[in-house]
Structure formats: structure tokens, C-alpha cells
N, C-alpha and C. Protein backbone atom coordinates (compact mmCIF):
# COMPACT_ATOMS: atom_id res chain seq x y z
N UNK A 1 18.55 -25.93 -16.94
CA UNK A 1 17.65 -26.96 -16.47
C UNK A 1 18.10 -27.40 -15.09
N UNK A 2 16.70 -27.61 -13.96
CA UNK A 2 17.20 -28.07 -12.38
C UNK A 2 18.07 -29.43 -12.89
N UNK A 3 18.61 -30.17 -12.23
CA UNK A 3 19.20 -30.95 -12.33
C UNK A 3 17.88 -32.49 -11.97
N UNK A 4 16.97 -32.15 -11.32
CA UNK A 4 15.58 -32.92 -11.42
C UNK A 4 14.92 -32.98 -12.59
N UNK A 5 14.71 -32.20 -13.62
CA UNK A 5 14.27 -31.78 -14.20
C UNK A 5 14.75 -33.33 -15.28
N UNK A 6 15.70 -33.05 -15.69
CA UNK A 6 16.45 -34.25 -16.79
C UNK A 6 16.33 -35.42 -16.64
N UNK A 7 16.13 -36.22 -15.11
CA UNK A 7 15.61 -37.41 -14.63
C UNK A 7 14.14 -37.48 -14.98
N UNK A 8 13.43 -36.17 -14.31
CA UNK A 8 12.05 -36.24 -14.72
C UNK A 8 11.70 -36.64 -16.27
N UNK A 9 12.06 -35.85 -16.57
CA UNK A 9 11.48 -35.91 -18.30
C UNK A 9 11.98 -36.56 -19.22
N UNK A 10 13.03 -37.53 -19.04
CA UNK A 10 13.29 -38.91 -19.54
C UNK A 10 12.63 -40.01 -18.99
N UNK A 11 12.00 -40.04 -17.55
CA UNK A 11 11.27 -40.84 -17.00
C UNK A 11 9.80 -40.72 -17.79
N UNK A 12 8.92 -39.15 -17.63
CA UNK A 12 7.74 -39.00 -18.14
C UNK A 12 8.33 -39.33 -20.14
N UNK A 13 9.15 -39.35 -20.40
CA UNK A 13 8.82 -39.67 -22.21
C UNK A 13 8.86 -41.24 -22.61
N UNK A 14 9.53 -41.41 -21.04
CA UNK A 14 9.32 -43.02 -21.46
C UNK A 14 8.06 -43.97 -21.75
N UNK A 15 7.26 -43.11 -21.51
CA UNK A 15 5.75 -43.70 -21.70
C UNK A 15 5.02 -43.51 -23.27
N UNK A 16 5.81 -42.80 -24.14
CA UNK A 16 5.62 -41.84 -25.48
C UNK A 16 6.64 -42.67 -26.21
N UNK A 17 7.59 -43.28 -25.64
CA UNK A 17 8.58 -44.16 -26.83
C UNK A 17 9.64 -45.23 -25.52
N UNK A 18 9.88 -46.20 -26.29
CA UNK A 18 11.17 -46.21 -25.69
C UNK A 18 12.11 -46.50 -26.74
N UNK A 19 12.56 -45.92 -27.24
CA UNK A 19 13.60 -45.79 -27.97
C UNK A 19 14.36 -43.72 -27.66
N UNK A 20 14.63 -43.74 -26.10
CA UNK A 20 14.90 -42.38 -25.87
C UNK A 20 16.37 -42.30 -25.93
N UNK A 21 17.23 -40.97 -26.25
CA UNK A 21 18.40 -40.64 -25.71
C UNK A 21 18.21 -39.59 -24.69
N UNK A 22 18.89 -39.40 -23.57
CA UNK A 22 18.67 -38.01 -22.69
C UNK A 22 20.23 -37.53 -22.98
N UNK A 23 20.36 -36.02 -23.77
CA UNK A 23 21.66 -35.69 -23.84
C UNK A 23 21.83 -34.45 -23.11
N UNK A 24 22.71 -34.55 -22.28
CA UNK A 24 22.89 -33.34 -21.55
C UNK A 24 24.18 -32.21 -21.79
N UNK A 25 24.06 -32.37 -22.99
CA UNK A 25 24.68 -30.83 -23.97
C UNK A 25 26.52 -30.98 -23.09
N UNK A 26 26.34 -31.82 -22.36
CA UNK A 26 28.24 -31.67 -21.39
C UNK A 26 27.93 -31.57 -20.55
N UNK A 27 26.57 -31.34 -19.63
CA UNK A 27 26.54 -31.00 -18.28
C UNK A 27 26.23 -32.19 -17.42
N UNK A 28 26.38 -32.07 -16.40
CA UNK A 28 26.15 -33.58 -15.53
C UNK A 28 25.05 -32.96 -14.37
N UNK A 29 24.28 -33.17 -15.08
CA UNK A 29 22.68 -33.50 -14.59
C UNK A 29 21.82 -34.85 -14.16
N UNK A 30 23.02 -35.93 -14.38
CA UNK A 30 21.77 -37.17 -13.91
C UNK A 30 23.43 -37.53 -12.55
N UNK A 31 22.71 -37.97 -11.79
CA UNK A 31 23.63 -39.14 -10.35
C UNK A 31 23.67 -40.46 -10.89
N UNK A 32 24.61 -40.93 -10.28
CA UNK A 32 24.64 -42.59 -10.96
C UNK A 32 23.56 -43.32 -10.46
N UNK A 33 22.86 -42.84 -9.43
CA UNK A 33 21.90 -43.52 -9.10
C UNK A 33 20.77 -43.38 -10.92
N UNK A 34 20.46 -42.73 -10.90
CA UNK A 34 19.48 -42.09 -12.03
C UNK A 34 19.88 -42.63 -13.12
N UNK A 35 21.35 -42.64 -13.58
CA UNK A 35 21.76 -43.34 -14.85
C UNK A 35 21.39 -44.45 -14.90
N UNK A 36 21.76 -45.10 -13.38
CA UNK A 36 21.51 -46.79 -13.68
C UNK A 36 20.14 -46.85 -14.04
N UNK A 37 18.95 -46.00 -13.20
CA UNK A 37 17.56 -45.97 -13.18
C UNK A 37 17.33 -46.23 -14.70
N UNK A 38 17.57 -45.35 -15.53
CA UNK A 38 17.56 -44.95 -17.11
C UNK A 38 18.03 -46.09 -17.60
N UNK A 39 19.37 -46.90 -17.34
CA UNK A 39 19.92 -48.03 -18.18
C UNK A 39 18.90 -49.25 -17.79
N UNK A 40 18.54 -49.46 -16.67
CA UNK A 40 17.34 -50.67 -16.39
C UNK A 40 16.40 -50.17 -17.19
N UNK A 41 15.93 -49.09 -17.84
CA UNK A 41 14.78 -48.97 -18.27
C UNK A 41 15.10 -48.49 -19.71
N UNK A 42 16.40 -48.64 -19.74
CA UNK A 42 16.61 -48.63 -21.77
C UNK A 42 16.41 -47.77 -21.98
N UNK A 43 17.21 -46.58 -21.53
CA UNK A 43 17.25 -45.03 -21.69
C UNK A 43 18.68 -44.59 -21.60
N UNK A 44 19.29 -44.53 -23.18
CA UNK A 44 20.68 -44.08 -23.06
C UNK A 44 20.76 -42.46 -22.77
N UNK A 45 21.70 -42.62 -21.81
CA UNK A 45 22.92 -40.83 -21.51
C UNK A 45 23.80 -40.86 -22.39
N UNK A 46 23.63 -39.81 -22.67
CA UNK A 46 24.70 -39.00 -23.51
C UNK A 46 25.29 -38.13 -22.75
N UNK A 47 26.10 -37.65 -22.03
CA UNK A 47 26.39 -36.56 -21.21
C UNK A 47 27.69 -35.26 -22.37
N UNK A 48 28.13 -35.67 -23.67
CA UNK A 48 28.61 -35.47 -24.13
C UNK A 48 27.95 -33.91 -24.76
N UNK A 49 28.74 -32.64 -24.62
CA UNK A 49 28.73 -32.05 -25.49
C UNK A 49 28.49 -32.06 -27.04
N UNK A 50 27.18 -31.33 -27.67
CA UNK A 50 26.38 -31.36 -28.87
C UNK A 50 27.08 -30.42 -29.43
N UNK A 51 27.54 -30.77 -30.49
CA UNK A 51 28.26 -30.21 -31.44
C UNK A 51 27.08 -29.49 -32.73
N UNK A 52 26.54 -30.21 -32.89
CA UNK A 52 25.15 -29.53 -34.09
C UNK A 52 23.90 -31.19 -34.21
N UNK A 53 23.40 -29.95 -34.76
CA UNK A 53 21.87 -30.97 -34.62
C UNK A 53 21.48 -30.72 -36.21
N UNK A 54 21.81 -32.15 -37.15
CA UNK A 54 21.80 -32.10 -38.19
C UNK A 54 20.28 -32.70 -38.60
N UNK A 55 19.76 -32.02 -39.89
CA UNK A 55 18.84 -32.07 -40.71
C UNK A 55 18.00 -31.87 -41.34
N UNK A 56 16.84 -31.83 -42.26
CA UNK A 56 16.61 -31.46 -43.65
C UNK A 56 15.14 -30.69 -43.29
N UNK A 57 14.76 -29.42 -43.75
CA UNK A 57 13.45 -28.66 -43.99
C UNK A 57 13.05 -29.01 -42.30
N UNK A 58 13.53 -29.10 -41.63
CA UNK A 58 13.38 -28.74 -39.93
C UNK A 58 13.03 -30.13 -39.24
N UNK A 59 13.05 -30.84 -39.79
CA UNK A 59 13.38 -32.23 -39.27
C UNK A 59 14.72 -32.84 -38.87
N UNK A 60 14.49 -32.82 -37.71
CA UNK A 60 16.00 -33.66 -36.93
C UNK A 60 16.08 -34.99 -37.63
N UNK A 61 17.61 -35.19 -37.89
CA UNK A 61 17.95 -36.60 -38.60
C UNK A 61 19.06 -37.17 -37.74
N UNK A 62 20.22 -36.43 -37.09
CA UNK A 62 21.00 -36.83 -36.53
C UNK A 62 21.57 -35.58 -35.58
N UNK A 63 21.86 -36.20 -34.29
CA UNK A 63 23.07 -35.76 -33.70
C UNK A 63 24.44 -35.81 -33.40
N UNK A 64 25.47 -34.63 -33.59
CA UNK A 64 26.37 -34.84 -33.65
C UNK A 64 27.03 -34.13 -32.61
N UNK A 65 27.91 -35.20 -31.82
CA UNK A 65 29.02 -34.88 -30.62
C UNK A 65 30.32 -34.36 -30.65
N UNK A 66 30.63 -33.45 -29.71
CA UNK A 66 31.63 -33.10 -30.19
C UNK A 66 33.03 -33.94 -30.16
N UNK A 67 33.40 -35.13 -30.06
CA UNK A 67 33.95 -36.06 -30.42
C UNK A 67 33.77 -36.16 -31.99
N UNK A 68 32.47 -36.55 -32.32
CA UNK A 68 32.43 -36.70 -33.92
C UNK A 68 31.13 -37.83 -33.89
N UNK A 69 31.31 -38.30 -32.90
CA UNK A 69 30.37 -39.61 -32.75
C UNK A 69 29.05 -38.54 -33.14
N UNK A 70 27.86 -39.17 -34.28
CA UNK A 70 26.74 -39.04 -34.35
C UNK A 70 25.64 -40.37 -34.15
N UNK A 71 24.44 -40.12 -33.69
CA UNK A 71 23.43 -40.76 -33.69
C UNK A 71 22.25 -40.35 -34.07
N UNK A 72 21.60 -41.33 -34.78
CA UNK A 72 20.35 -40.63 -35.97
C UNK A 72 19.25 -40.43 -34.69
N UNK A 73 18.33 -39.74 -35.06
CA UNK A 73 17.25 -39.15 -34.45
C UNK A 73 15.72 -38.93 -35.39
N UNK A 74 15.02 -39.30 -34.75
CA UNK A 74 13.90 -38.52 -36.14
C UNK A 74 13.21 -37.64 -35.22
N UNK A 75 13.32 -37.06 -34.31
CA UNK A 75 12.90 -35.79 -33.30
C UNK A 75 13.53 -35.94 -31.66
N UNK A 76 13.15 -34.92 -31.48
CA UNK A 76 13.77 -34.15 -29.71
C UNK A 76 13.09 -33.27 -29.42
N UNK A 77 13.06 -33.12 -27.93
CA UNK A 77 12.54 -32.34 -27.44
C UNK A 77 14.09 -31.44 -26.38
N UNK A 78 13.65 -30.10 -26.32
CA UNK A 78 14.86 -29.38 -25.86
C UNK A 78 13.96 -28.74 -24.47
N UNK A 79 14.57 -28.28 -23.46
CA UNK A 79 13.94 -27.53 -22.27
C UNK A 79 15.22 -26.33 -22.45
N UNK A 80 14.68 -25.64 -21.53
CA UNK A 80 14.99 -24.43 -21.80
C UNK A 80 15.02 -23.90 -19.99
N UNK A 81 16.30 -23.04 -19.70
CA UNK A 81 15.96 -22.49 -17.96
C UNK A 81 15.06 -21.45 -18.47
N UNK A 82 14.30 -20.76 -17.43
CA UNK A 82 13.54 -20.00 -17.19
C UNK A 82 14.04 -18.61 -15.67
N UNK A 83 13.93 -17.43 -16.60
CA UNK A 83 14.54 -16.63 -15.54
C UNK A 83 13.33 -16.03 -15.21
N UNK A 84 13.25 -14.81 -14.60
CA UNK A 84 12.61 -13.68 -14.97
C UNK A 84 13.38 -12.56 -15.67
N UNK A 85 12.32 -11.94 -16.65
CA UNK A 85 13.05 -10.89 -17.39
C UNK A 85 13.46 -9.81 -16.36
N UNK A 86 13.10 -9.47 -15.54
CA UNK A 86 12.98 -8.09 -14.49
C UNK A 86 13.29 -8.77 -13.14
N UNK A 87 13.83 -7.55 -12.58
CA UNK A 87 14.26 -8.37 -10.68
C UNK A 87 13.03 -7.56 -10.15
N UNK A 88 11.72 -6.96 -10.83
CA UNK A 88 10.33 -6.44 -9.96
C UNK A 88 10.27 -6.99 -8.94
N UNK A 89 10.02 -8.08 -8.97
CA UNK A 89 9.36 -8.89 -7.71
C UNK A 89 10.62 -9.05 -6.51
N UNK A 90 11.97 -9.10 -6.98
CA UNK A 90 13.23 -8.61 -5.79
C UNK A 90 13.14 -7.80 -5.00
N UNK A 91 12.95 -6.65 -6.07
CA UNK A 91 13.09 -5.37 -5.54
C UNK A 91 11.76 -4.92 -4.65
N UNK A 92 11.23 -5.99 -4.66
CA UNK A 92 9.94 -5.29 -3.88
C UNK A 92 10.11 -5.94 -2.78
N UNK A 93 10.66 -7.29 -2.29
CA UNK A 93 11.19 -7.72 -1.39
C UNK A 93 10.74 -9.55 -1.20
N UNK A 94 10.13 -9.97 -2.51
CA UNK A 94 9.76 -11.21 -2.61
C UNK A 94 10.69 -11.87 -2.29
N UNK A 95 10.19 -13.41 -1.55
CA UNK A 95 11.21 -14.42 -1.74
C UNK A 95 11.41 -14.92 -2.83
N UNK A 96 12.24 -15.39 -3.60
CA UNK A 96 12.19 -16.25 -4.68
C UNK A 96 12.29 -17.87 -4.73
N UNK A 97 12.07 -18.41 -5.45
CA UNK A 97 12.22 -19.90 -5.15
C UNK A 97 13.30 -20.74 -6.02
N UNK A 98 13.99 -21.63 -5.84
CA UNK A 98 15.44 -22.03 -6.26
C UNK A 98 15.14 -21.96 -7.72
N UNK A 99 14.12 -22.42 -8.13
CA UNK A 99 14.03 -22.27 -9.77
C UNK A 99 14.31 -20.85 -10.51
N UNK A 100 13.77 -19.78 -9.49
CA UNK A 100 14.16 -18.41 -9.80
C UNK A 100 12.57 -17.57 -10.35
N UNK A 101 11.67 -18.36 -9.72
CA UNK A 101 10.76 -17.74 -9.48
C UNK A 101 10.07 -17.14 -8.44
N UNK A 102 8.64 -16.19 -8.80
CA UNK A 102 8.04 -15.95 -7.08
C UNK A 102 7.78 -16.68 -6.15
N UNK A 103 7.82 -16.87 -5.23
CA UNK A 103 7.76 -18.18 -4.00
C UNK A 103 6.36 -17.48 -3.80
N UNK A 104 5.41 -18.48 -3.59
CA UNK A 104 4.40 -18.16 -3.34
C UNK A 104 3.57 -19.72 -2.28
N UNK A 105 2.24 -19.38 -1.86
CA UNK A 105 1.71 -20.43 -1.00
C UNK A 105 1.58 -21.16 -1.69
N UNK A 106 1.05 -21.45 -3.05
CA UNK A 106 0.66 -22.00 -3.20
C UNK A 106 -0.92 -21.83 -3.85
N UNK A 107 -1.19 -20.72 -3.13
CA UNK A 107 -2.91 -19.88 -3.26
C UNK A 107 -2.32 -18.45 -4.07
N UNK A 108 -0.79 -18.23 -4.29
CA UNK A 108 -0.99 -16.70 -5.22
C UNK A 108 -0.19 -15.91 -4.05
N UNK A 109 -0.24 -16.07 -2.70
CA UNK A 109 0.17 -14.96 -1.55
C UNK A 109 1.79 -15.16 -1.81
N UNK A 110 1.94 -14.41 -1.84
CA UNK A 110 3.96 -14.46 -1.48
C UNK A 110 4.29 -13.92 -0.45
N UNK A 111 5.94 -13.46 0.11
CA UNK A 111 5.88 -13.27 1.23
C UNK A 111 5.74 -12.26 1.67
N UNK A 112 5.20 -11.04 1.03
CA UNK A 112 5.05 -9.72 0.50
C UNK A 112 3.62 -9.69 0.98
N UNK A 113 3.16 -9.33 2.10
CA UNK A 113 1.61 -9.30 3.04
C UNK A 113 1.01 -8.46 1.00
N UNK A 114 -0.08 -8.43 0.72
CA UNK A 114 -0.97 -7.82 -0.37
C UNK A 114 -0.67 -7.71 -2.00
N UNK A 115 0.67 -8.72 -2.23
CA UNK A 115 1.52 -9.13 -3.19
C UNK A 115 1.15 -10.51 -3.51
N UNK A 116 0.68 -10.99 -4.93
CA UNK A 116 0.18 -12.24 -4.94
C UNK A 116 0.87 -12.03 -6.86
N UNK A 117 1.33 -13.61 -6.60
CA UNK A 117 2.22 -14.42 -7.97
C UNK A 117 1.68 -15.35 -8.75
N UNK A 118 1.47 -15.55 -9.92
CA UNK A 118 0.77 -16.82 -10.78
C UNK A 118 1.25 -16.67 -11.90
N UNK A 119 1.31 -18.15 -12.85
CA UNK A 119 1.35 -18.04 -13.85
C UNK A 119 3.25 -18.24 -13.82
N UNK A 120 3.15 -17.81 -14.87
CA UNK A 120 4.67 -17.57 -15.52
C UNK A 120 5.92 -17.29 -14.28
N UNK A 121 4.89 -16.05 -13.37
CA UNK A 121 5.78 -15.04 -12.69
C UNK A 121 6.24 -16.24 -11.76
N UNK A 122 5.35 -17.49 -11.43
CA UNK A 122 6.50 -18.40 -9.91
C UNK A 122 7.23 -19.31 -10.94
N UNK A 123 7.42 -19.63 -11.93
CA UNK A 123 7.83 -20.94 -12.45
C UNK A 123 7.87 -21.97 -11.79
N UNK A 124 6.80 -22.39 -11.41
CA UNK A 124 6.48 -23.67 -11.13
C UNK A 124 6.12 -24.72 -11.51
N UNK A 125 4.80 -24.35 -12.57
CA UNK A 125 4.32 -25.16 -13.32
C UNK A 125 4.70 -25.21 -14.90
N UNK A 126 4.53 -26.37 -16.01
CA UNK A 126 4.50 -26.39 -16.83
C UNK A 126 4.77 -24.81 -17.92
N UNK A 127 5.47 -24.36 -18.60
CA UNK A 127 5.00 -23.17 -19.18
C UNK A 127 4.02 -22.73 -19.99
N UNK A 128 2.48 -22.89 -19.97
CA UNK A 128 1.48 -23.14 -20.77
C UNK A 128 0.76 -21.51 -20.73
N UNK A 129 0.18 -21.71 -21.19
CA UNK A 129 -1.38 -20.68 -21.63
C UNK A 129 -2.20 -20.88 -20.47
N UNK A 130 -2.87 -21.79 -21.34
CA UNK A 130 -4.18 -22.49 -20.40
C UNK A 130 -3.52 -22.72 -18.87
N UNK A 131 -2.45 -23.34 -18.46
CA UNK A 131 -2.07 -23.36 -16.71
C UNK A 131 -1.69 -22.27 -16.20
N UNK A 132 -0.84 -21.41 -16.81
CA UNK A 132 -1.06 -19.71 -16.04
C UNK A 132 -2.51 -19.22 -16.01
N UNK A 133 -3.48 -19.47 -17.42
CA UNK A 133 -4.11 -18.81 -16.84
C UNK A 133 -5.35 -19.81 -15.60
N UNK A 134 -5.05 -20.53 -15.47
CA UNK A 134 -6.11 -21.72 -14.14
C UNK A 134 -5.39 -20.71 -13.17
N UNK A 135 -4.44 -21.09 -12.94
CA UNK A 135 -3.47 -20.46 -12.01
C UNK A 135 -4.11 -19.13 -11.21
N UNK A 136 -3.98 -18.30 -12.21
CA UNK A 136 -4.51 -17.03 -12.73
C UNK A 136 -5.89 -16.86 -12.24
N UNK A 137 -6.66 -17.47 -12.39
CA UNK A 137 -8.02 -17.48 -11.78
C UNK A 137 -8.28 -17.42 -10.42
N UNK A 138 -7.15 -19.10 -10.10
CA UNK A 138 -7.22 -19.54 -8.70
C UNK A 138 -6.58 -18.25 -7.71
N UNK A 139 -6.02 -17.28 -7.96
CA UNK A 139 -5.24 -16.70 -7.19
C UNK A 139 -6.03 -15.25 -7.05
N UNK A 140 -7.22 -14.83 -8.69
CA UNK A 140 -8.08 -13.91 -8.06
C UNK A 140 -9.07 -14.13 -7.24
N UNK A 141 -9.33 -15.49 -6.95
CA UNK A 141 -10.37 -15.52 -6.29
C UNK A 141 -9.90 -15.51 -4.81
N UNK A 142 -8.82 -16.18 -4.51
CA UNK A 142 -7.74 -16.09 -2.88
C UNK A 142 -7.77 -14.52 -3.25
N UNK A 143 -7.52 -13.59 -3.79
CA UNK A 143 -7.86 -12.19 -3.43
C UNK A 143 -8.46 -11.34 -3.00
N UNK A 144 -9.55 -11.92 -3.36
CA UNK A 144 -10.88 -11.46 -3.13
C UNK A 144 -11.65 -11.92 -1.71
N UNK A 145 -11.53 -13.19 -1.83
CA UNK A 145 -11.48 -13.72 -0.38
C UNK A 145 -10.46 -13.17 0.71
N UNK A 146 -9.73 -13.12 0.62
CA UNK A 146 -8.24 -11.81 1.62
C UNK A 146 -8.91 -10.63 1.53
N UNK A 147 -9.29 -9.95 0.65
CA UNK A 147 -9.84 -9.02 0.81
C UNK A 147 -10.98 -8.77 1.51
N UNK A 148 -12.03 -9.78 1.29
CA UNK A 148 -13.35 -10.34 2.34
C UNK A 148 -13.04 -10.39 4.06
N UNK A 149 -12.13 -11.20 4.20
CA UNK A 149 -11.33 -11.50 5.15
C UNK A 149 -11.08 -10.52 6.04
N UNK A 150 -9.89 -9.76 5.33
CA UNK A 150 -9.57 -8.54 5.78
C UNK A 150 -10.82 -7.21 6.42
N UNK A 151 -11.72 -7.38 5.72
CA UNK A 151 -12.95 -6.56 5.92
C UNK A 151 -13.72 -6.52 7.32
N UNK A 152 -13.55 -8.19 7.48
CA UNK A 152 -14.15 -8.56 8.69
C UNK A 152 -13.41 -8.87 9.95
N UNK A 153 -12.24 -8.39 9.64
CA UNK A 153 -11.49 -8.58 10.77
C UNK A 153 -11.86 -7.92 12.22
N UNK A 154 -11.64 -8.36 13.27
CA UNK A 154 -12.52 -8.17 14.89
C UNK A 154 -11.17 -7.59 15.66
């Protein structure tokens, strides 16, 4: 996970509960600026290494630290990094973008002149269905138009 990423999405769940923990498995992902942000707004850190995530027929009941310290839970949400499976788009000479996706305009073009990225392949957005495929749309139609483009060139 970016290290933005963990500020973000304790900020966006605060609107869904406030009764949040943000635990960052041992890693130090929030600045003290951000912690304090979270403690004014009644959002405990955990920065402590997770030892197991206890409870019954797939319902979270508690977490447990590797200290020993547990705290009950009745759900969580986990994020996950995102690579690419394949270095394709490396090897062809794409830029990539710090997240470790295709760098693209924005419109699908990357920096690869007739090479265009969406969806999954930039990790940019959300990891969804439905937003790769908007994405997905938006970037055949910038194709087609480049291609138009290209046609009429003087």
C-alpha cells in the first residue's frame, strides 16, 4: 500500500462509521502530521504488527497483536499492493507510474507514440469492473480519434 493510500482510506471510512481502527500490519505508513489528523477525528493507529485475525464462520471478532494485545472488531477492510503480472508494457518501453502501473495521459496514450493503457493495466483507479471498463471505452474512442487525426494530417 502507497503510503497515501492509509491516510486516504481511514479518512474516506470515516463517513461509514466512526468507531475505526487503521492498522498498519508494523509498517509506518501514516506521518505524525496524519496521526494527529486521525486522533482529532477519533481514529485510532495501530502501527503494531498483526499477529492473526480471530473469528467464527468468516466473521471477524477480534484482532490480535503481536504483543498479545487484542481488540474486538465486528469487520475490516484489507487493501492489497497491486503489481503487474508481466513487465509487457517495460519491455516495450512504457513509462511506468510510482504505483507500478502504465503511465498514461490520462486519455489511454502512454509514452509509447500508438500504445494506449486502461483499466487495470495503469492502476490508477479504484480496482473495479465497471471503472476499467468506462476507462476502457474512454480510451477506444481517443483511438479512433488519433487515428482520424492521424489520417488528416497536412
Amino acid at each position: 500500500m502507497n503510503k497515501d493510500a492509509a491516510f486516504h482510506m481511514g479518512k474516506k471510512l470515516s463517513n461509514w462509521s466512526k468507531d475505526i481502527v487503521v492498522c498498519t500490519n508494523g509498517n509506518q505508513l501514516l506521518n505524525e502530521e496524519q496521526k494527529r489528523s486521525f486522533a482529532k477525528n477519533g481514529i485510532q493507529v495501530m502501527e503494531e504488527k498483526i499477529d492473526e485475525l480471530i473469528g467464527e464462520n468468516g466473521k471477524l471478532q477480534k484482532i490480535r497483536f503481536s504483543s498479545g494485545e487484542e481488540i474486538l472488531r465486528e469487520g475490516g477492510l484489507v487493501t492489497v499492493g497491486l503489481k503487474q503480472s508481466s513487465p509487457f508494457a517495460e519491455s516495450l518501453g512504457c513509462v511506468m507510474s510510482e504505483n507500478g502501473g502504465i503511465k498514461t495521459d490520462g486519455l489511454g496514450r502512454t509514452s509509447i507514440p500508438g500504445i494506449y493503457a486502461s483499466g487495470d493495466a495503469t492502476i490508477s483507479t479504484p480496482s473495479q469492473l465497471i471503472m476499467a471498463a468506462g476507462e476502457g471505452n474512454k480510451v477506444g474512442a481517443m483511438i479512433v480519434s488519433d487515428l482520424i487525426d492521424e489520417s488528416f494530417k497536412l
